[in-house]
Protein backbone atom coordinates (compact mmCIF):
# COMPACT_ATOMS: atom_id res chain seq x y z
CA UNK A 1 -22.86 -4.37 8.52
CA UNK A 2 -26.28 -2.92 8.57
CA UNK A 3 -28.86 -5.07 6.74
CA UNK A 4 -30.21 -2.08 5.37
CA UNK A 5 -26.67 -1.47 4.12
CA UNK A 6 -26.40 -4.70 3.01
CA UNK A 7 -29.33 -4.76 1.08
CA UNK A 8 -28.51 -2.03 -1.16
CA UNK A 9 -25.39 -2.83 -1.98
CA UNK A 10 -26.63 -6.08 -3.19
CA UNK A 11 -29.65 -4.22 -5.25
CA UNK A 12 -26.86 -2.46 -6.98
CA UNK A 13 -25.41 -5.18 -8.19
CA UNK A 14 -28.27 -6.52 -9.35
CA UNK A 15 -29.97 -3.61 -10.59
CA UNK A 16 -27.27 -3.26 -12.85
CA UNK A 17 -27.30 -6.54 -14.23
CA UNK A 18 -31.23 -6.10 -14.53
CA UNK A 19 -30.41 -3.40 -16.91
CA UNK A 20 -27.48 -5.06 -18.16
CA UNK A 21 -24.71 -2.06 -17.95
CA UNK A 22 -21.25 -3.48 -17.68
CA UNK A 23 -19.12 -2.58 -14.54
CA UNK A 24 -16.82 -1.06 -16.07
CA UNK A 25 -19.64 1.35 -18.05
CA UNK A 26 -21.60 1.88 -14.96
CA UNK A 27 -17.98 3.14 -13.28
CA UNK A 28 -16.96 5.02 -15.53
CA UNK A 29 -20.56 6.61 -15.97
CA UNK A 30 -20.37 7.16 -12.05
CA UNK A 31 -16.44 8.63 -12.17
CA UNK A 32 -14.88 5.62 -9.70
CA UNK A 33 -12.98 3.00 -10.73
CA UNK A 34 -14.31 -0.71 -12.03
CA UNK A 35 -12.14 -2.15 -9.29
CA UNK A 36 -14.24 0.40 -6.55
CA UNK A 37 -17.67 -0.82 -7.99
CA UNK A 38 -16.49 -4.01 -7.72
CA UNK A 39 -15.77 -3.83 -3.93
CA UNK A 40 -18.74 -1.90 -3.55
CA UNK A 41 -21.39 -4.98 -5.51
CA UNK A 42 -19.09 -7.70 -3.29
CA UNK A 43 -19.60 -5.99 -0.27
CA UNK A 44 -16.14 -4.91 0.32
CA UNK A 45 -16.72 -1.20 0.72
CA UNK A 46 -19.73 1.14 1.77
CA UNK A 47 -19.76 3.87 -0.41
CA UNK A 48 -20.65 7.23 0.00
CA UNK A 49 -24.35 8.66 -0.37
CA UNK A 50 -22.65 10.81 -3.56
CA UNK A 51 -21.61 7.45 -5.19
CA UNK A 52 -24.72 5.97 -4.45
CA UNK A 53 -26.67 8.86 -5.77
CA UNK A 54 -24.41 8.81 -8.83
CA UNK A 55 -25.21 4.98 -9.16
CA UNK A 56 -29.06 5.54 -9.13
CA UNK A 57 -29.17 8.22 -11.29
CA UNK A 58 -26.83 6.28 -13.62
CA UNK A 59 -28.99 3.71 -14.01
CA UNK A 60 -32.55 6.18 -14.60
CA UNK A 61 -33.13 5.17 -11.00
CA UNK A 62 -34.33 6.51 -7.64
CA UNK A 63 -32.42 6.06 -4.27
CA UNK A 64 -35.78 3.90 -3.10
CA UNK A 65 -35.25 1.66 -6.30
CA UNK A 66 -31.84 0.01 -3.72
CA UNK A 67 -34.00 -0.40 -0.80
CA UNK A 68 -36.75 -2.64 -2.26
């Protein structure tokens, strides 16, 4: 895996937890399952731009927000 990759999947994790929105809110918020967010925060799957989109603007953030 990409580190880029890597690294955002970990910033959505904790971006989340920064704003403290519960997995199963932030999935259903999104339209995936909590089980799919969960493999996506543990690194499990790569998701889609689309879902990653969806994540940011979920959480009143910007795609650059993951990168950081």
């Amino acid at each position: 895996m990409e580190r880029e990759t890597e690294k955002i999947l970990e910033n959505i994790r904790s971006k989340r937890l920064e704003k403290k929105v519960s997995l199963l809110n932030l999935a259903n918020n999104v339209g995936i399952s909590h089980s799919h967010l969960y493999y996506i925060e543990s690194k499990r799957v790569i998701p889609s731009i689309d879902v990653v989109v969806k994540i940011a603007k979920s959480l009143d953030l910007g795609l650059q927000d993951f990168l950081e």
